[in-house]
PDB file of N, CA and C in Angstrom:
ATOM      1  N   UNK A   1     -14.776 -21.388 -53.123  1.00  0.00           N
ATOM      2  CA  UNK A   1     -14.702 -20.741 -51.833  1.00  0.00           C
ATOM      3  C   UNK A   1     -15.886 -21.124 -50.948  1.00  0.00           C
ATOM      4  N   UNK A   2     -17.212 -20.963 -51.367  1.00  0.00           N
ATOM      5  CA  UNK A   2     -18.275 -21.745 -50.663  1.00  0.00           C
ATOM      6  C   UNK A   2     -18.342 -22.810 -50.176  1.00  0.00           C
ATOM      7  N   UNK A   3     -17.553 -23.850 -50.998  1.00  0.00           N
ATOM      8  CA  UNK A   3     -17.143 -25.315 -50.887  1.00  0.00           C
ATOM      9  C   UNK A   3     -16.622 -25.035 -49.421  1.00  0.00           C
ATOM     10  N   UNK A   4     -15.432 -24.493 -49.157  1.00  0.00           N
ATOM     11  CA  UNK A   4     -14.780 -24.416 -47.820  1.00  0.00           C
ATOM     12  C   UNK A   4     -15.201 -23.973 -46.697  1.00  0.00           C
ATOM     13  N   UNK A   5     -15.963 -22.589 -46.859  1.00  0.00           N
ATOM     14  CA  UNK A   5     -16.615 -22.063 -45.978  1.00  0.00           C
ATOM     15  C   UNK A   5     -17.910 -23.111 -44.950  1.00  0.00           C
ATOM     16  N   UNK A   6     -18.369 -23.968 -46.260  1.00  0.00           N
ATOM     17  CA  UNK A   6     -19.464 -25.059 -45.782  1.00  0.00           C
ATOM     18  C   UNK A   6     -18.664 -25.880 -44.871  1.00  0.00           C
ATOM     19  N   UNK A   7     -17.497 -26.465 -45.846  1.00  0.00           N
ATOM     20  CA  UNK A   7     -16.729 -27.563 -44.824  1.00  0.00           C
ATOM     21  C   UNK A   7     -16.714 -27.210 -43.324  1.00  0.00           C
ATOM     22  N   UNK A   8     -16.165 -25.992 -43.630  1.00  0.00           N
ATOM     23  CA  UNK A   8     -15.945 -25.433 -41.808  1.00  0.00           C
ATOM     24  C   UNK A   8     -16.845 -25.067 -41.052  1.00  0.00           C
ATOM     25  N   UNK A   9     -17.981 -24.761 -41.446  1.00  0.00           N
ATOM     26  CA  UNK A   9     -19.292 -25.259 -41.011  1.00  0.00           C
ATOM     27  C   UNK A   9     -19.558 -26.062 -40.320  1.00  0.00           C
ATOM     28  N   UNK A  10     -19.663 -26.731 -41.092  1.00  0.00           N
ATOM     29  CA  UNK A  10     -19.808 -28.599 -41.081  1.00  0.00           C
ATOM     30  C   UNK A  10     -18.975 -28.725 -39.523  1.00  0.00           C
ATOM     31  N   UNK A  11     -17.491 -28.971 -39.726  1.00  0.00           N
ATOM     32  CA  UNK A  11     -16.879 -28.875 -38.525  1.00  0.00           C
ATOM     33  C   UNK A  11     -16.847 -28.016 -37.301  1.00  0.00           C
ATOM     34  N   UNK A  12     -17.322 -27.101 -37.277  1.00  0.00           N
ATOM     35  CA  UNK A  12     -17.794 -26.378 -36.254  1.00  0.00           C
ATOM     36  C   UNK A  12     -18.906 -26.668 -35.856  1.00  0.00           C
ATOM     37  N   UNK A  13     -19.353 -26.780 -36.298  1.00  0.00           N
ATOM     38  CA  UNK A  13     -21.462 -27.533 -35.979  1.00  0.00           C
ATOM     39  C   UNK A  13     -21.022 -29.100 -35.390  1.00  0.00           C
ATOM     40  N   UNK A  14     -20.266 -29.315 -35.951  1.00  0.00           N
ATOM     41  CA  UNK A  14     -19.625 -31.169 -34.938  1.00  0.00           C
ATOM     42  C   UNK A  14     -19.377 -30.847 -34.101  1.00  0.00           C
ATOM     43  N   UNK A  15     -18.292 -30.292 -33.526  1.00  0.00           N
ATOM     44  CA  UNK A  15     -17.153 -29.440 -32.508  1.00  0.00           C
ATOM     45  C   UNK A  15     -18.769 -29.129 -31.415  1.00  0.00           C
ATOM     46  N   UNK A  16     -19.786 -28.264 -31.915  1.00  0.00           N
ATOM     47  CA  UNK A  16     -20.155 -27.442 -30.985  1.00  0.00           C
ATOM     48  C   UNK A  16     -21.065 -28.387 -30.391  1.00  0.00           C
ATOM     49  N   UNK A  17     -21.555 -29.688 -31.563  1.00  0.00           N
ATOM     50  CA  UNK A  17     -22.897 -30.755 -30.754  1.00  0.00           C
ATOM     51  C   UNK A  17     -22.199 -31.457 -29.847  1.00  0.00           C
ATOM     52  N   UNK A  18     -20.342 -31.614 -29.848  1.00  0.00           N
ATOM     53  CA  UNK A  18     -19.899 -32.435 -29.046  1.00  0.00           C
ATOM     54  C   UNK A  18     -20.035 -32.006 -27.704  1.00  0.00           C
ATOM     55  N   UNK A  19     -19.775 -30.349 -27.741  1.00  0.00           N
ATOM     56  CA  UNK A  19     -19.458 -29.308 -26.481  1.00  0.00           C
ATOM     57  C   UNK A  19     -21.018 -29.744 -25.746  1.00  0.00           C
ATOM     58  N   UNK A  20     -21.946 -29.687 -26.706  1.00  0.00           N
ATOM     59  CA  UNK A  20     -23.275 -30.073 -25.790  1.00  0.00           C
ATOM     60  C   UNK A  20     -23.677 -31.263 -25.220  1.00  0.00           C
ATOM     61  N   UNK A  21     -23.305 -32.273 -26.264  1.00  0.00           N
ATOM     62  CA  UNK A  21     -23.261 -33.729 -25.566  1.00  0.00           C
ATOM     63  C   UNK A  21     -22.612 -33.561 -24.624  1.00  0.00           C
ATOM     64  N   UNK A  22     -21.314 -33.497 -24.169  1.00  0.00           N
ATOM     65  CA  UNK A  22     -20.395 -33.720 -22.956  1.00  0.00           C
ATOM     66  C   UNK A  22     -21.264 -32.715 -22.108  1.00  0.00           C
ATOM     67  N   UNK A  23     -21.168 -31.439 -22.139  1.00  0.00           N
ATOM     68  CA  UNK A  23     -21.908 -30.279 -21.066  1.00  0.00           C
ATOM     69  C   UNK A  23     -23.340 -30.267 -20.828  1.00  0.00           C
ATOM     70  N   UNK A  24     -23.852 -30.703 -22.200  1.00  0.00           N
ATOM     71  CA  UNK A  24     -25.362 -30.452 -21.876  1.00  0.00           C
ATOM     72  C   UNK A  24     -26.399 -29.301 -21.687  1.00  0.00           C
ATOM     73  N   UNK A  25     -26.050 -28.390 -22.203  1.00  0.00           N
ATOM     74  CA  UNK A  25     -26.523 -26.763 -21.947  1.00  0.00           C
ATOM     75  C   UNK A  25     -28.233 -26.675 -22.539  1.00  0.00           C
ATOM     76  N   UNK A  26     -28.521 -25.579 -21.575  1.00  0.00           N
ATOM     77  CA  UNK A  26     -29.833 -25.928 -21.799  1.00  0.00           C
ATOM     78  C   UNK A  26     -30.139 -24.817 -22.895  1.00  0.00           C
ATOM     79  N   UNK A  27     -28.886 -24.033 -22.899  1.00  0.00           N
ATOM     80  CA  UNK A  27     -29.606 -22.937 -24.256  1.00  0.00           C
ATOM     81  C   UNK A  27     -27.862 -22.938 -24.992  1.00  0.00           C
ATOM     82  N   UNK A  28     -27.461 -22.660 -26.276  1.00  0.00           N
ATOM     83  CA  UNK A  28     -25.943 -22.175 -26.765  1.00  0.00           C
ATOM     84  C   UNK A  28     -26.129 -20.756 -27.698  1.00  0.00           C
ATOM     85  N   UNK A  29     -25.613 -20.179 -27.380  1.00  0.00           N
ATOM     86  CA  UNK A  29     -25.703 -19.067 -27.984  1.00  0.00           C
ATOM     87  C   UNK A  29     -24.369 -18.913 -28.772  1.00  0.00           C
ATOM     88  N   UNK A  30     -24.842 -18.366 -30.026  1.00  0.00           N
ATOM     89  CA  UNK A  30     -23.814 -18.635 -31.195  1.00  0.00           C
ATOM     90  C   UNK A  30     -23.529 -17.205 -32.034  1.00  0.00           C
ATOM     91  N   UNK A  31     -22.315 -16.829 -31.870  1.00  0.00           N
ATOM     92  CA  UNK A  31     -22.065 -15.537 -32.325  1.00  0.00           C
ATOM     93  C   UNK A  31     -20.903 -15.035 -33.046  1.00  0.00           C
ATOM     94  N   UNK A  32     -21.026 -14.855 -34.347  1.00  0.00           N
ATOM     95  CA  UNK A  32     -19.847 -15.236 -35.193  1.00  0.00           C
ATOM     96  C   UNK A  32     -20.167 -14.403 -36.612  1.00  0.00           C
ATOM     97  N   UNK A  33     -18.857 -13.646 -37.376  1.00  0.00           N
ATOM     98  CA  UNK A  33     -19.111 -13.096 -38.092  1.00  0.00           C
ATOM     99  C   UNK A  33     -19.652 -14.340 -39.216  1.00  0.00           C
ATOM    100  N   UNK A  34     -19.250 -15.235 -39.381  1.00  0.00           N
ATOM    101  CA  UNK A  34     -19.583 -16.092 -40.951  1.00  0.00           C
ATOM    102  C   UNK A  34     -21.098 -16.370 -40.625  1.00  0.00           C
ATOM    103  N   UNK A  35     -21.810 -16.759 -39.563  1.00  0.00           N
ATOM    104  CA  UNK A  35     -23.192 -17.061 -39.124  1.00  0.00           C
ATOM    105  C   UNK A  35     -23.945 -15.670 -39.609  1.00  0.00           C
ATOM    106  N   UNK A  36     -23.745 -14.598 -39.932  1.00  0.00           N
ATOM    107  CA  UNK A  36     -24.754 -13.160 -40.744  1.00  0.00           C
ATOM    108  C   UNK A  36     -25.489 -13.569 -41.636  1.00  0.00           C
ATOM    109  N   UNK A  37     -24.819 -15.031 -42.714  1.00  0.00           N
ATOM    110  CA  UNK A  37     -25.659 -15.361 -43.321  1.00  0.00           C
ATOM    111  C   UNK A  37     -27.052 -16.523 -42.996  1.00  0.00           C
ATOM    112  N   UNK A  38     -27.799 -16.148 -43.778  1.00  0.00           N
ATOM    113  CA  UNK A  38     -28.992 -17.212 -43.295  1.00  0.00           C
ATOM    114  C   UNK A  38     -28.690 -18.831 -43.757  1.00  0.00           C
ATOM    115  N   UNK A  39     -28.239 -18.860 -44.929  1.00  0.00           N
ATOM    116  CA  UNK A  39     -27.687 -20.453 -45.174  1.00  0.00           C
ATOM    117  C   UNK A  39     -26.405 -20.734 -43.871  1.00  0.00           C
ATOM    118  N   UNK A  40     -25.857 -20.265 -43.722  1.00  0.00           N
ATOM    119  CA  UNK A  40     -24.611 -20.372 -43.077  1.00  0.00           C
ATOM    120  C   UNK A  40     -25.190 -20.871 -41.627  1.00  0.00           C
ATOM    121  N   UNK A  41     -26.378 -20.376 -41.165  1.00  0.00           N
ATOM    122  CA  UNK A  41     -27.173 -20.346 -40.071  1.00  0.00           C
ATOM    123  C   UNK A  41     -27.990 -21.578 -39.855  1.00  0.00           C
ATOM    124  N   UNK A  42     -28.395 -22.070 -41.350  1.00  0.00           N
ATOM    125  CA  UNK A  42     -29.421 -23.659 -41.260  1.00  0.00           C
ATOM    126  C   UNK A  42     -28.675 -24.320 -41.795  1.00  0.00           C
ATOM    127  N   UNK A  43     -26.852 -24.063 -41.807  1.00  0.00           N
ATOM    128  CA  UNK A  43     -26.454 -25.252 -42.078  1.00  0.00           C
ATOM    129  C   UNK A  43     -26.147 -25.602 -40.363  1.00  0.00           C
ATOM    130  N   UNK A  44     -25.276 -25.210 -39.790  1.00  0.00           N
ATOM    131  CA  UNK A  44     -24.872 -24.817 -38.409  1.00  0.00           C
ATOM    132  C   UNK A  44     -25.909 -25.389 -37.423  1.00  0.00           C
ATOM    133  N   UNK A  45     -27.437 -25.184 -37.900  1.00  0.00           N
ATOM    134  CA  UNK A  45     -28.497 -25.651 -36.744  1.00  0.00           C
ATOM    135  C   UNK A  45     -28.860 -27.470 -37.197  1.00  0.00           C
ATOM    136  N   UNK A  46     -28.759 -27.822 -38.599  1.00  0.00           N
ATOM    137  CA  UNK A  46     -29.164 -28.981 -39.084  1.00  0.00           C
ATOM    138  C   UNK A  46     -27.487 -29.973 -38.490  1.00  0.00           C
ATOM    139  N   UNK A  47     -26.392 -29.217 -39.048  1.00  0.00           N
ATOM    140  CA  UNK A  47     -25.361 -30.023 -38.406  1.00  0.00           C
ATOM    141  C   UNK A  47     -25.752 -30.461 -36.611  1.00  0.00           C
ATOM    142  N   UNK A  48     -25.455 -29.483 -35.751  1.00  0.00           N
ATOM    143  CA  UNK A  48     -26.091 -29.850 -34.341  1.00  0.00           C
ATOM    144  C   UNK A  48     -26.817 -30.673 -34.379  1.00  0.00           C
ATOM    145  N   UNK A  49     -28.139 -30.479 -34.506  1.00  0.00           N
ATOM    146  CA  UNK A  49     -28.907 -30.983 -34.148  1.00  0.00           C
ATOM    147  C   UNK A  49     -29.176 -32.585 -34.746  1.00  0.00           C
ATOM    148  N   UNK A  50     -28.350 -32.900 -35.861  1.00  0.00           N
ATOM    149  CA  UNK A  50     -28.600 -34.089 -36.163  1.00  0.00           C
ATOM    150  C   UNK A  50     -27.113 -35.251 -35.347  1.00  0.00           C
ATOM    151  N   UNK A  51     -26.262 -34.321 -34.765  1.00  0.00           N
ATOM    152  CA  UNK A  51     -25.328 -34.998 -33.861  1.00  0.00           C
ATOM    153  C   UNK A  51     -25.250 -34.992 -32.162  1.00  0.00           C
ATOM    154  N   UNK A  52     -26.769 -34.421 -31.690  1.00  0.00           N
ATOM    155  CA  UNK A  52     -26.655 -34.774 -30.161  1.00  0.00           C
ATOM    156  C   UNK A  52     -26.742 -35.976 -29.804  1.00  0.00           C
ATOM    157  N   UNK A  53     -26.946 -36.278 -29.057  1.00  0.00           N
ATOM    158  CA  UNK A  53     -27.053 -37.375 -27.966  1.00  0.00           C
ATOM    159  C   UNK A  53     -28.262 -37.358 -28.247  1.00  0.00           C
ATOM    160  N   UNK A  54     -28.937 -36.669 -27.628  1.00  0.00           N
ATOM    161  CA  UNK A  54     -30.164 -36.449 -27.053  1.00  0.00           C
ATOM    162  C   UNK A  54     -31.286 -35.226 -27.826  1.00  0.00           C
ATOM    163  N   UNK A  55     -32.048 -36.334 -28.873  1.00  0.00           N
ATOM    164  CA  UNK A  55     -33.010 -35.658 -29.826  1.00  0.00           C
ATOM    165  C   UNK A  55     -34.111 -35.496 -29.223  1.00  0.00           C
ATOM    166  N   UNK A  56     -34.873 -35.632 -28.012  1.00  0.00           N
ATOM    167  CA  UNK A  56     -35.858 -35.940 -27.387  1.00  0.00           C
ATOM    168  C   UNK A  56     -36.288 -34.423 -26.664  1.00  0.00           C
ATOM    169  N   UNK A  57     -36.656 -34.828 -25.873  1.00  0.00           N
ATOM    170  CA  UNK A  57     -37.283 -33.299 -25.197  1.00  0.00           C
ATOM    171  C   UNK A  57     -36.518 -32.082 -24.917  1.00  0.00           C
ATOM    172  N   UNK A  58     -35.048 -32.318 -24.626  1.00  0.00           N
ATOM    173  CA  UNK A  58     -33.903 -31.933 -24.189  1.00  0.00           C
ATOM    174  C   UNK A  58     -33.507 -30.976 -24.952  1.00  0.00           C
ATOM    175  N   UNK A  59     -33.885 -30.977 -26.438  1.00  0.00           N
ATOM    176  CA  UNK A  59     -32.700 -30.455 -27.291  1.00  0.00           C
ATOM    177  C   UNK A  59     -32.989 -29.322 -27.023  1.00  0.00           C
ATOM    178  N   UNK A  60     -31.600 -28.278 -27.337  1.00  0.00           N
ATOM    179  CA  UNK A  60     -30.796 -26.985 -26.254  1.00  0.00           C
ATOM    180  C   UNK A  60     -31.412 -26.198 -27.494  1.00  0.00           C
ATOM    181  N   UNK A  61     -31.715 -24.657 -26.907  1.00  0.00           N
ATOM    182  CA  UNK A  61     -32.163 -23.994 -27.593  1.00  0.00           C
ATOM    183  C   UNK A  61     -31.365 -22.829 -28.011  1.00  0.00           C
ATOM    184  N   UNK A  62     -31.144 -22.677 -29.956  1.00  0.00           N
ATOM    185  CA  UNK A  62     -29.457 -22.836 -30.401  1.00  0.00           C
ATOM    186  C   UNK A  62     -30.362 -21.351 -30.577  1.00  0.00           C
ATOM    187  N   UNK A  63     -29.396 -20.090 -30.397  1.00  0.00           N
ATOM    188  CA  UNK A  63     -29.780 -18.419 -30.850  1.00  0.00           C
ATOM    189  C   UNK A  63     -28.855 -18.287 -30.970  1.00  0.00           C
ATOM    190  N   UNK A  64     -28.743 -17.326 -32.562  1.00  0.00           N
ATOM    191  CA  UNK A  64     -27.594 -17.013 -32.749  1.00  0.00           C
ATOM    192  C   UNK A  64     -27.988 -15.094 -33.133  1.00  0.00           C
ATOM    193  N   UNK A  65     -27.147 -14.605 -32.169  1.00  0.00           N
ATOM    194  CA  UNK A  65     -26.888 -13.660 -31.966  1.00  0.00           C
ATOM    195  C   UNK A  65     -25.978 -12.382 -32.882  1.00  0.00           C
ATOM    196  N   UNK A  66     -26.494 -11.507 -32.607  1.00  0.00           N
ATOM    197  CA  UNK A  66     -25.403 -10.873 -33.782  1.00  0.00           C
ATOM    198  C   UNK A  66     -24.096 -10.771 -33.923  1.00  0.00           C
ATOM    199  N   UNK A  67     -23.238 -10.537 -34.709  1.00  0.00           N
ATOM    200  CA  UNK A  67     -22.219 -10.520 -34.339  1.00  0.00           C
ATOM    201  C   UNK A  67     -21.824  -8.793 -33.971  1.00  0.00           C
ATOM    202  N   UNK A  68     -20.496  -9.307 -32.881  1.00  0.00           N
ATOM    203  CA  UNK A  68     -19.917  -8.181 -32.527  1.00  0.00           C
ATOM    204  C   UNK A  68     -18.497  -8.186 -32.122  1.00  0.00           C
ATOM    205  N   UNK A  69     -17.827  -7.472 -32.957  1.00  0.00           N
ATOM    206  CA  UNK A  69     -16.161  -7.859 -32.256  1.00  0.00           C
ATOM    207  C   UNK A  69     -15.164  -7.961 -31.194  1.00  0.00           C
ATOM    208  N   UNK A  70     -16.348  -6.796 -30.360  1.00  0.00           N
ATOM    209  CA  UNK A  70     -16.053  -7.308 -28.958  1.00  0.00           C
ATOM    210  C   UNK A  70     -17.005  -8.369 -27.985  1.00  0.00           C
ATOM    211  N   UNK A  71     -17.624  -8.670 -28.129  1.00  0.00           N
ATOM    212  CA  UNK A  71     -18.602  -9.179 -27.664  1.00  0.00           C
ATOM    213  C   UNK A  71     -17.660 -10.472 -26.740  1.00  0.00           C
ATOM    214  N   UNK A  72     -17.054 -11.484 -27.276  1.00  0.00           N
ATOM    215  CA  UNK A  72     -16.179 -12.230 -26.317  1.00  0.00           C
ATOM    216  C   UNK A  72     -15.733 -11.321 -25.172  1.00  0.00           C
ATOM    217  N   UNK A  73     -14.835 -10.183 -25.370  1.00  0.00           N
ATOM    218  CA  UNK A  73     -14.330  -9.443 -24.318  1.00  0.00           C
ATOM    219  C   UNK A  73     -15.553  -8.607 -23.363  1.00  0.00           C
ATOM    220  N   UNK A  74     -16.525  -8.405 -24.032  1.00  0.00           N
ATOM    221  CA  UNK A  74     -17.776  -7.395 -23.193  1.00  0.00           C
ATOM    222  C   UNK A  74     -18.213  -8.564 -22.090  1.00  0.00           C
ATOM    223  N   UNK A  75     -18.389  -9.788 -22.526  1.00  0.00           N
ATOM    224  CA  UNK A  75     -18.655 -10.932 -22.124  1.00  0.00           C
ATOM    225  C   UNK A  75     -18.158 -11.203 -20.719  1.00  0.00           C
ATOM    226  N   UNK A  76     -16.697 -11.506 -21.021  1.00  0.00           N
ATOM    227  CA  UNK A  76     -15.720 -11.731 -19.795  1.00  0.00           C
ATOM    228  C   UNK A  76     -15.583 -10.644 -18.840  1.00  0.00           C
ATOM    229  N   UNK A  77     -15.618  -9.631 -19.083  1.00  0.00           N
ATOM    230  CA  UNK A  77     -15.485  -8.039 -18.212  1.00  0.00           C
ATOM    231  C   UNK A  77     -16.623  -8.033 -17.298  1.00  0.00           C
ATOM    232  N   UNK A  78     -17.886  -8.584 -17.794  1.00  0.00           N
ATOM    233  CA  UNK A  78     -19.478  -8.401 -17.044  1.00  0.00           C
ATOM    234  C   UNK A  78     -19.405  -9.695 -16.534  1.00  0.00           C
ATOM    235  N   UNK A  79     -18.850 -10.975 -16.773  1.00  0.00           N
ATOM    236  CA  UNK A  79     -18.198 -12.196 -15.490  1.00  0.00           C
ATOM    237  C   UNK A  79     -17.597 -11.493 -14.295  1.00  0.00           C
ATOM    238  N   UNK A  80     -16.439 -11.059 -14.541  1.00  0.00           N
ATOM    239  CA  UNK A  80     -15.238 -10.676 -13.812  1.00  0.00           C
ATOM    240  C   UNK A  80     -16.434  -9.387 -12.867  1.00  0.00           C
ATOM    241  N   UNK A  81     -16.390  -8.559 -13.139  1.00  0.00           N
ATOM    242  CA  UNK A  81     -17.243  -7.681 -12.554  1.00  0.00           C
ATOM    243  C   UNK A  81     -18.285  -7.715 -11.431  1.00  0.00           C
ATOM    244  N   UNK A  82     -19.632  -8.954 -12.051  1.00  0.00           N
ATOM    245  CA  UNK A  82     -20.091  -9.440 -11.788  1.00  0.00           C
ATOM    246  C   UNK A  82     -19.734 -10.684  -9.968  1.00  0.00           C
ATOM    247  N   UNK A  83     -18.790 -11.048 -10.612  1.00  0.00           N
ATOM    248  CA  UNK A  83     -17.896 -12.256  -9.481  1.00  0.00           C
ATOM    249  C   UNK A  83     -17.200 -11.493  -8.939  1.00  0.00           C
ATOM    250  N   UNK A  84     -16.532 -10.726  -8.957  1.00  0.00           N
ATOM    251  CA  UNK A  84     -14.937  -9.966  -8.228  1.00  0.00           C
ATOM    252  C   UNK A  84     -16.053  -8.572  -7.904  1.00  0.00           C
ATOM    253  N   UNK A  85     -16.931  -8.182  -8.018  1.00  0.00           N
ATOM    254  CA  UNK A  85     -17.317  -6.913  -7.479  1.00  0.00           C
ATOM    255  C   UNK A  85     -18.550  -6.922  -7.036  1.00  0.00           C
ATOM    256  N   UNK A  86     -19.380  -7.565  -7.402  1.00  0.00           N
ATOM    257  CA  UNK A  86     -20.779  -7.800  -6.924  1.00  0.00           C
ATOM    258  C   UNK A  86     -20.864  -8.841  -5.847  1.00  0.00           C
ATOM    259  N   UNK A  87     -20.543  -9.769  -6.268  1.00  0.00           N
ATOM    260  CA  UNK A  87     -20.634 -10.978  -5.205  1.00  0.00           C
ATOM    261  C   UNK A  87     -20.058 -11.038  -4.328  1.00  0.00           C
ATOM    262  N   UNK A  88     -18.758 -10.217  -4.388  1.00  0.00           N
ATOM    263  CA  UNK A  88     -17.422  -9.757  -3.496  1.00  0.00           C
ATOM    264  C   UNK A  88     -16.699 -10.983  -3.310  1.00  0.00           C
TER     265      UNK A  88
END
């Protein structure tokens, strides 16, 4: 079971250095129930970081946050809010 859990790791930590190569973000914030663990956490930062573009001064500063099950939706509500009611 560990075996798999790593794999998908692995592939998510590709997936997410690609999202930064193409976008380029200057910080990613990472928030996910399987990331609670601390291995799960320096596998995730060693994957990234050994697949940017750009190892040099640049590299994005990865926090990973706690998890929370709403947190995607708390997320989008304080956008929407934010844009559609504040900014008018």
């Amino acid at each position: 079971m560990a075996a798999i859990i790593k794999k998908a790791i692995v592939h998510l930590g590709l997936n997410l250095a690609n999202l930064i190569n193409f976008l380029h973000p200057q910080g990613v914030l990472i928030e996910s129930f399987i990331m609670t663990l601390p291995e799960n956490k320096k596998i995730m930062n060693e994957i990234i970081l050994e697949n940017i573009f750009d190892q040099g001064n640049d590299v994005p500063d990865i926090s990973f946050i706690p998890y929370n099950p709403d947190c995607g939706a708390l997320g989008a509500v304080a956008l929407a809010i934010k844009r559609f009611l504040l900014e008018g």
